[in-house]
Protein backbone atom coordinates (compact mmCIF):
# COMPACT_ATOMS: atom_id res chain seq x y z
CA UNK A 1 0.00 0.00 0.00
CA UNK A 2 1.34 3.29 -1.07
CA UNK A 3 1.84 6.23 1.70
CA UNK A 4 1.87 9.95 1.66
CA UNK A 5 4.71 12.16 2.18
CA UNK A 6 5.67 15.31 1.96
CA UNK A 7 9.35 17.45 1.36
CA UNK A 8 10.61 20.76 0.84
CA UNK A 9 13.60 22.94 0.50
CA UNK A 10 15.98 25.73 1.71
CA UNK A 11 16.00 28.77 -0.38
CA UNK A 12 19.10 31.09 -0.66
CA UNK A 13 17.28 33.90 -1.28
CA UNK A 14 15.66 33.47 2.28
CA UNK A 15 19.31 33.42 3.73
CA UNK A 16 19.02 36.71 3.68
CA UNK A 17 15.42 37.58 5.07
CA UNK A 18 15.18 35.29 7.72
CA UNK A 19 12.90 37.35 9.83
CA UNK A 20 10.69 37.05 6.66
CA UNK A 21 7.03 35.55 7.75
CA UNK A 22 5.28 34.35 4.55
CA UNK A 23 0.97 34.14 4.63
CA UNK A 24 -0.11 30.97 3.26
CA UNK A 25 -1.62 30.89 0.63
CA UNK A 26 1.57 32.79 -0.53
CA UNK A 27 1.52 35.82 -3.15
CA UNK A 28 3.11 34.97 -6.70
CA UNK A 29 6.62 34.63 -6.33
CA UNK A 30 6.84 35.03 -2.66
CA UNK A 31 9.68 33.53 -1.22
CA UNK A 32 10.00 31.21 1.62
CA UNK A 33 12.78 28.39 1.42
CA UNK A 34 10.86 25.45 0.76
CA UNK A 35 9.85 22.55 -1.48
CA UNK A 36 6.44 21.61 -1.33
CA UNK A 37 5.62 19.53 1.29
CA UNK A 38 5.30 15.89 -0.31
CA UNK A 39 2.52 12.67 0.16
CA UNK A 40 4.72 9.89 1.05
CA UNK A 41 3.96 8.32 4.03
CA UNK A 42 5.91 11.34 5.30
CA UNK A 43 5.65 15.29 4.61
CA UNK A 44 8.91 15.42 2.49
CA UNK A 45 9.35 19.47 3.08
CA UNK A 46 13.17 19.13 1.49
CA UNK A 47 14.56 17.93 -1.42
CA UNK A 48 17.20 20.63 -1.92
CA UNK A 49 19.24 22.64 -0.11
CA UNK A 50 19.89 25.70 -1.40
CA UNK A 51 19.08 24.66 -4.75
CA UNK A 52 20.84 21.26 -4.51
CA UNK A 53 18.57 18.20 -4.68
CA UNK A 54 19.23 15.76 -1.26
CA UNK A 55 20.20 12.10 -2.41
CA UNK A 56 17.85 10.45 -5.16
CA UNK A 57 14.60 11.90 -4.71
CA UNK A 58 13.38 8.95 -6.59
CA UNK A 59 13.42 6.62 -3.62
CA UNK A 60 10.55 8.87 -1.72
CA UNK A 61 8.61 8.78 -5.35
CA UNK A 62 8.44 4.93 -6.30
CA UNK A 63 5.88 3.45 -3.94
CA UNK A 64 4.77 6.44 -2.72
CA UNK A 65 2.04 8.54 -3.21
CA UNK A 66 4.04 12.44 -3.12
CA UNK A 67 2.01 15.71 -2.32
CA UNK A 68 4.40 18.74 -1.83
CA UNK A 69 3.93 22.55 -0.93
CA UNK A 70 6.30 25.37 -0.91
CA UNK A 71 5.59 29.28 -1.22
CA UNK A 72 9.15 29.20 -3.49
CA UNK A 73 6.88 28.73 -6.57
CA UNK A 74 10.27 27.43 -8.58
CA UNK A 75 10.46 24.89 -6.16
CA UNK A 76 6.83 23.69 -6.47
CA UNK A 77 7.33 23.72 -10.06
CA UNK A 78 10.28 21.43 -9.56
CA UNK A 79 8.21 19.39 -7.34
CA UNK A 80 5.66 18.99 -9.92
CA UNK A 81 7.92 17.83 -12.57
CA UNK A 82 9.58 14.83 -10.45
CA UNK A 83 5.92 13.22 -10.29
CA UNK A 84 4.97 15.21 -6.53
CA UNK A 85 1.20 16.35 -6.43
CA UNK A 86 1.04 20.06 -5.09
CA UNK A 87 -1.06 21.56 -2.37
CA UNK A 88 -1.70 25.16 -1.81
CA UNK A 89 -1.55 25.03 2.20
CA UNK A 90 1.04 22.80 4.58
CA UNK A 91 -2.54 21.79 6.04
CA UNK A 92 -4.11 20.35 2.71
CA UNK A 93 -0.70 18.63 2.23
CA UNK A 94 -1.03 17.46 6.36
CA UNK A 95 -5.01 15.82 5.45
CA UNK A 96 -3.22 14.26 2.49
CA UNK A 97 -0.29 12.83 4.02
CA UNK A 98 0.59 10.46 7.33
CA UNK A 99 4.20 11.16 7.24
CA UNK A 100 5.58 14.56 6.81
CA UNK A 101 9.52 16.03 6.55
CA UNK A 102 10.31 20.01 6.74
CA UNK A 103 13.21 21.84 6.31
CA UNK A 104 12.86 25.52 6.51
CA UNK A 105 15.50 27.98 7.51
CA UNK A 106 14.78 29.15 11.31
CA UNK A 107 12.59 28.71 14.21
CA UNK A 108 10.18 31.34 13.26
CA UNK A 109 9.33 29.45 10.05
CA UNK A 110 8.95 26.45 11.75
CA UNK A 111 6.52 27.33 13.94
CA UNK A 112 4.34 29.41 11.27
CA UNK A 113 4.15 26.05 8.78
CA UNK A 114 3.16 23.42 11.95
CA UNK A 115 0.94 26.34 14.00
CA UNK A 116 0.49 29.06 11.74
CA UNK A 117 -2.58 29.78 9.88
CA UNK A 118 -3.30 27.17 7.04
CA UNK A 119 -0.48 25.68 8.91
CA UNK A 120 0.57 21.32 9.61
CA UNK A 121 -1.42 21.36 12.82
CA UNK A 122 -4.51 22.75 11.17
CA UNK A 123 -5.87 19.67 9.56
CA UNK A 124 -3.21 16.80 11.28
CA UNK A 125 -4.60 13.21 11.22
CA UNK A 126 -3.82 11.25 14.28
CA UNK A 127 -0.71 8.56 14.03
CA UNK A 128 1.17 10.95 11.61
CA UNK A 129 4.82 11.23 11.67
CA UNK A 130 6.47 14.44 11.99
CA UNK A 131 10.05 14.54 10.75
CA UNK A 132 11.93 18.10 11.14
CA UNK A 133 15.08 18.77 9.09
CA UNK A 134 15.43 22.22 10.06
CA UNK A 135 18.33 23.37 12.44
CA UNK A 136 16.34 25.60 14.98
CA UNK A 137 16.29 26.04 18.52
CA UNK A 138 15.68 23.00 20.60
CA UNK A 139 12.86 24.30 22.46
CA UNK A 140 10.90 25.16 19.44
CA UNK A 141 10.85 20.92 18.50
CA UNK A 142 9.67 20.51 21.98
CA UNK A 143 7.19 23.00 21.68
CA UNK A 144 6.49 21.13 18.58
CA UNK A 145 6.24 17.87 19.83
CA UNK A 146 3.79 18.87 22.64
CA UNK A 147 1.12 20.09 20.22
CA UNK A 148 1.86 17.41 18.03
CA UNK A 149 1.27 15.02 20.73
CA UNK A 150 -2.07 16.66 21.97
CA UNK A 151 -3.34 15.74 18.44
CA UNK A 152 -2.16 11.86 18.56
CA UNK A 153 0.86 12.51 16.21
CA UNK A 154 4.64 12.62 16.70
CA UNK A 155 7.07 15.07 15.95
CA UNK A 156 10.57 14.38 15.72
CA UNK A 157 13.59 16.66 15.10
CA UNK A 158 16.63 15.66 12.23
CA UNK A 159 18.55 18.11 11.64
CA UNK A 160 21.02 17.55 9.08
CA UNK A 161 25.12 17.78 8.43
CA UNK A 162 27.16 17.41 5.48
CA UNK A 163 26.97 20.10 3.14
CA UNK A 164 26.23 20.90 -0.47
CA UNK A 165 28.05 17.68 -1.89
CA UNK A 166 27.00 15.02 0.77
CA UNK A 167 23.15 16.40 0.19
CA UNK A 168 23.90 15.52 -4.03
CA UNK A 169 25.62 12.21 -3.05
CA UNK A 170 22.75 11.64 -0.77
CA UNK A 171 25.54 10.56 2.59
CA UNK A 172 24.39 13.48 5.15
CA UNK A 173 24.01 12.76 8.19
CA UNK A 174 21.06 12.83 10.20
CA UNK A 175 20.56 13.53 14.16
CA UNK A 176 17.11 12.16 15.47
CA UNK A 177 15.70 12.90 18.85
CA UNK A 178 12.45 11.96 19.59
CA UNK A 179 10.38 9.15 20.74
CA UNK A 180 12.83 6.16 19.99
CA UNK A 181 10.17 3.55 19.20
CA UNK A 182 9.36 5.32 16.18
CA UNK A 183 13.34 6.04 15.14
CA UNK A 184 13.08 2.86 12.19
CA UNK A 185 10.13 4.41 10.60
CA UNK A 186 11.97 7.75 10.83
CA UNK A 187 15.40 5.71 9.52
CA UNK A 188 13.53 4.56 6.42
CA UNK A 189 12.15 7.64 4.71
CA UNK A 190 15.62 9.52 6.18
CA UNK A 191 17.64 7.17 4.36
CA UNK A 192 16.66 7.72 0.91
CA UNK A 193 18.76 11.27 2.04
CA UNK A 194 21.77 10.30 4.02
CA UNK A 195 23.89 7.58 4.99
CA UNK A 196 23.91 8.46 8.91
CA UNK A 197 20.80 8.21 10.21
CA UNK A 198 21.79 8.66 14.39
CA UNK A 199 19.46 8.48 17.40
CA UNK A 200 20.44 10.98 19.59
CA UNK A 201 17.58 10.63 22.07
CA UNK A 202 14.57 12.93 23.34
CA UNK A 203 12.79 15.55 20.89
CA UNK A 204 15.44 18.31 20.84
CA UNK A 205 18.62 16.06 20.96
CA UNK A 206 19.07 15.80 17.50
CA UNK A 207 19.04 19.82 17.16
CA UNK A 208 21.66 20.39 20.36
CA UNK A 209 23.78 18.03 18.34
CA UNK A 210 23.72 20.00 15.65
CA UNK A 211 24.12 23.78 17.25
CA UNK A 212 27.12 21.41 19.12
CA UNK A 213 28.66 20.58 15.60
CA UNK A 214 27.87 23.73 13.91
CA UNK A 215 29.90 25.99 17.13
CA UNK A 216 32.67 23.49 16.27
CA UNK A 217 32.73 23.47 12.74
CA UNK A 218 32.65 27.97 12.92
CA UNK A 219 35.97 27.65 14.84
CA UNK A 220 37.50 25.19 12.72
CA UNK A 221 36.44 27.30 9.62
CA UNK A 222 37.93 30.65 11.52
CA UNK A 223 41.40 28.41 12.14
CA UNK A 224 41.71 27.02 8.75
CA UNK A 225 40.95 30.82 7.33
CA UNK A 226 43.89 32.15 9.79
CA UNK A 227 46.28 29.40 8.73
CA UNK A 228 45.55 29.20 4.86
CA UNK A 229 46.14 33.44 5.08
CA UNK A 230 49.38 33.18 7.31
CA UNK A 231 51.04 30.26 4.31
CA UNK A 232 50.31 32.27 1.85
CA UNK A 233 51.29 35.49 3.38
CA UNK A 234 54.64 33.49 4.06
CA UNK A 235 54.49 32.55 0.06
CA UNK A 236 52.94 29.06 0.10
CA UNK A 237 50.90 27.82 -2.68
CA UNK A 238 47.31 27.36 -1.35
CA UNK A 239 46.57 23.94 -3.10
CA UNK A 240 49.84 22.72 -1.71
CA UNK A 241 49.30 23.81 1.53
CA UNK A 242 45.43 22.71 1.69
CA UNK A 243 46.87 19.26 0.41
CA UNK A 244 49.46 18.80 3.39
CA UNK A 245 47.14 20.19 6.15
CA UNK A 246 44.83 17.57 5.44
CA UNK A 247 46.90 14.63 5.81
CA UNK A 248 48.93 16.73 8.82
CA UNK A 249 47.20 16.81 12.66
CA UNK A 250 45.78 20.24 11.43
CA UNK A 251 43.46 18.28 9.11
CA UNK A 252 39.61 18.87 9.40
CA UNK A 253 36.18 19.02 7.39
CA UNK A 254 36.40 22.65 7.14
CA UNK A 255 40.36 22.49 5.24
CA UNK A 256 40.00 18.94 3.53
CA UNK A 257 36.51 19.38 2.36
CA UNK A 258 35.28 22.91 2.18
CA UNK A 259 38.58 25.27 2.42
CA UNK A 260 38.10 28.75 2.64
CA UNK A 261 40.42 29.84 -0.01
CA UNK A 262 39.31 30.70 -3.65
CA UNK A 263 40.43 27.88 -5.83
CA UNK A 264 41.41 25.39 -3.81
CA UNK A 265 38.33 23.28 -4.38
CA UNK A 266 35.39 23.79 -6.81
CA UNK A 267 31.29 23.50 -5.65
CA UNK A 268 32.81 25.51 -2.96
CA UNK A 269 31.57 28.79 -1.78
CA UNK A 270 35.10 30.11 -1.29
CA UNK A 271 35.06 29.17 -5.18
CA UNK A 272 31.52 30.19 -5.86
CA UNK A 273 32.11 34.29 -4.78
CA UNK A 274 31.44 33.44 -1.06
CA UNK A 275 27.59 32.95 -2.29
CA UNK A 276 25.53 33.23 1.79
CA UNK A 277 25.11 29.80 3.13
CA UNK A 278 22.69 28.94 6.14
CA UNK A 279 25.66 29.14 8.68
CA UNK A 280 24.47 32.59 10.43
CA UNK A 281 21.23 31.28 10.56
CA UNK A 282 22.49 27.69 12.27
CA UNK A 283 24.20 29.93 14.92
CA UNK A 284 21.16 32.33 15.41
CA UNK A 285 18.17 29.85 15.12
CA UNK A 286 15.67 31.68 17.09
């Protein structure tokens, strides 16, 4: 028997509105950093991040039934064409669906697509399966969950880690907390996305792993800058330099695999003009 899902997206151009609040049903061309949510078993509210589709989309889409909404009207166009249905509202894609995923850029969104007006919570059918991808304030899942679990559903938060390239090769990493009887159905529909699906325990443990990872990844980012300016200020080749760091004690994810020097690597931002990422709104996710 075929489920219903749902799945959306982050936006760039949101990165840099994130106090934006978006009315559902949107205006044309309104902006909100989202795919459609989908009908598969699970509200599938992100196939891309920042314009970069997450793993083989195709996994949610055969044996599925797919509904999807997103005020990013690109995205719901994109939606359309890889075989989702589209709904005008999160809550017609919620009375479709009995699994849903979202991943939206900050806490305020969050809470505006689940409570808002024409929002998840509007029209939720008990024993539905709440799945959030977003990286937001761990209170706000728990605030989440509670409602969630008023209405005989269950909300559970998965933040995400990897980057640009692990969300194309479909290996990111996932960080559930939540109830952890229903972590295998959350496993299955996570895994057509990453490769490390981890249980980190209660609702909110999957998003303090994450602000935990991002805090360490900023300072990693800030050393690598600081090191890959003081070689070449000393007249070291950067690709050279990159190249021994990561196989020295130095090494880490934020030298080897997404080095803040122009060049070094391509389907970088360094490389791509420094092009905003969602790292200021990790850090801030209130």
């Amino acid at each position: 028997m075929s489920q219903t899902t749902a799945r959306g997206v982050h936006s760039t151009r949101l990165h840099h509105r994130n106090g934006l609040v978006v009315p559902f049903p949107p205006e044309p061309g309104a902006s909100l950093g989202g795919w459609p949510l989908s009908t598969v078993g699970t509200w599938w509210y992100s196939s891309q991040i920042g314009g970069v589709p997450i793993g083989d989309s195709s996994q949610l889409l055969t044996g599925h039934s797919v509904v999807a909404f997103d005020v990013n009207l690109e995205a719901m166009e994109i939606a359309g064409n890889a075989g989702a249905s589209l709904a005008p509202t999160p809550a017609e894609v919620a009375s479709k669906t009995d699994r849903i995923i979202t991943m939206l850029p900050n806490s305020h969104h969050v809470r505006s697509c689940y409570a808002g007006e024409n929002g998840i919570f509007e029209s939720l059918k008990p024993g539905t399966l709440l799945l959030d991808s977003s990286t937001i304030d761990p209170s706000v899942s728990k605030e989440m969950a509670a409602i969630a679990a008023k209405k005989g559903a269950v909300f559970m938060d998965a933040p995400v880690s990897g980057g640009v390239n692990a969300a194309k090769a479909g290996t990111l990493t996932f960080m559930v907390g939540g109830e952890e009887k229903e972590f295998e159905a959350a496993k299955e529909l996570l895994s057509c996305m990453g490769k490390n699906i981890v249980y980190c325990g209660a609702v909110g443990c999957g998003e303090a792993v994450k602000i935990c990872n991002n805090m360490l990844l900023a300072i990693t980012m800030i050393g690598s800058a600081e090191a890959m300016n003081l070689g070449i200020r000393l007249g070291l080749e950067p690709k050279l330099m990159a190249s021994v760091l990561s196989t020295s004690t130095g090494r880490c994810w934020a030298m080897d695999t997404y080095n803040p020097v122009p060049g070094v690597f391509e389907n970088v931002p360094s490389s791509n003009n420094y092009e905003p990422s969602s790292m200021r709104k990790r850090k801030n996710s209130k």
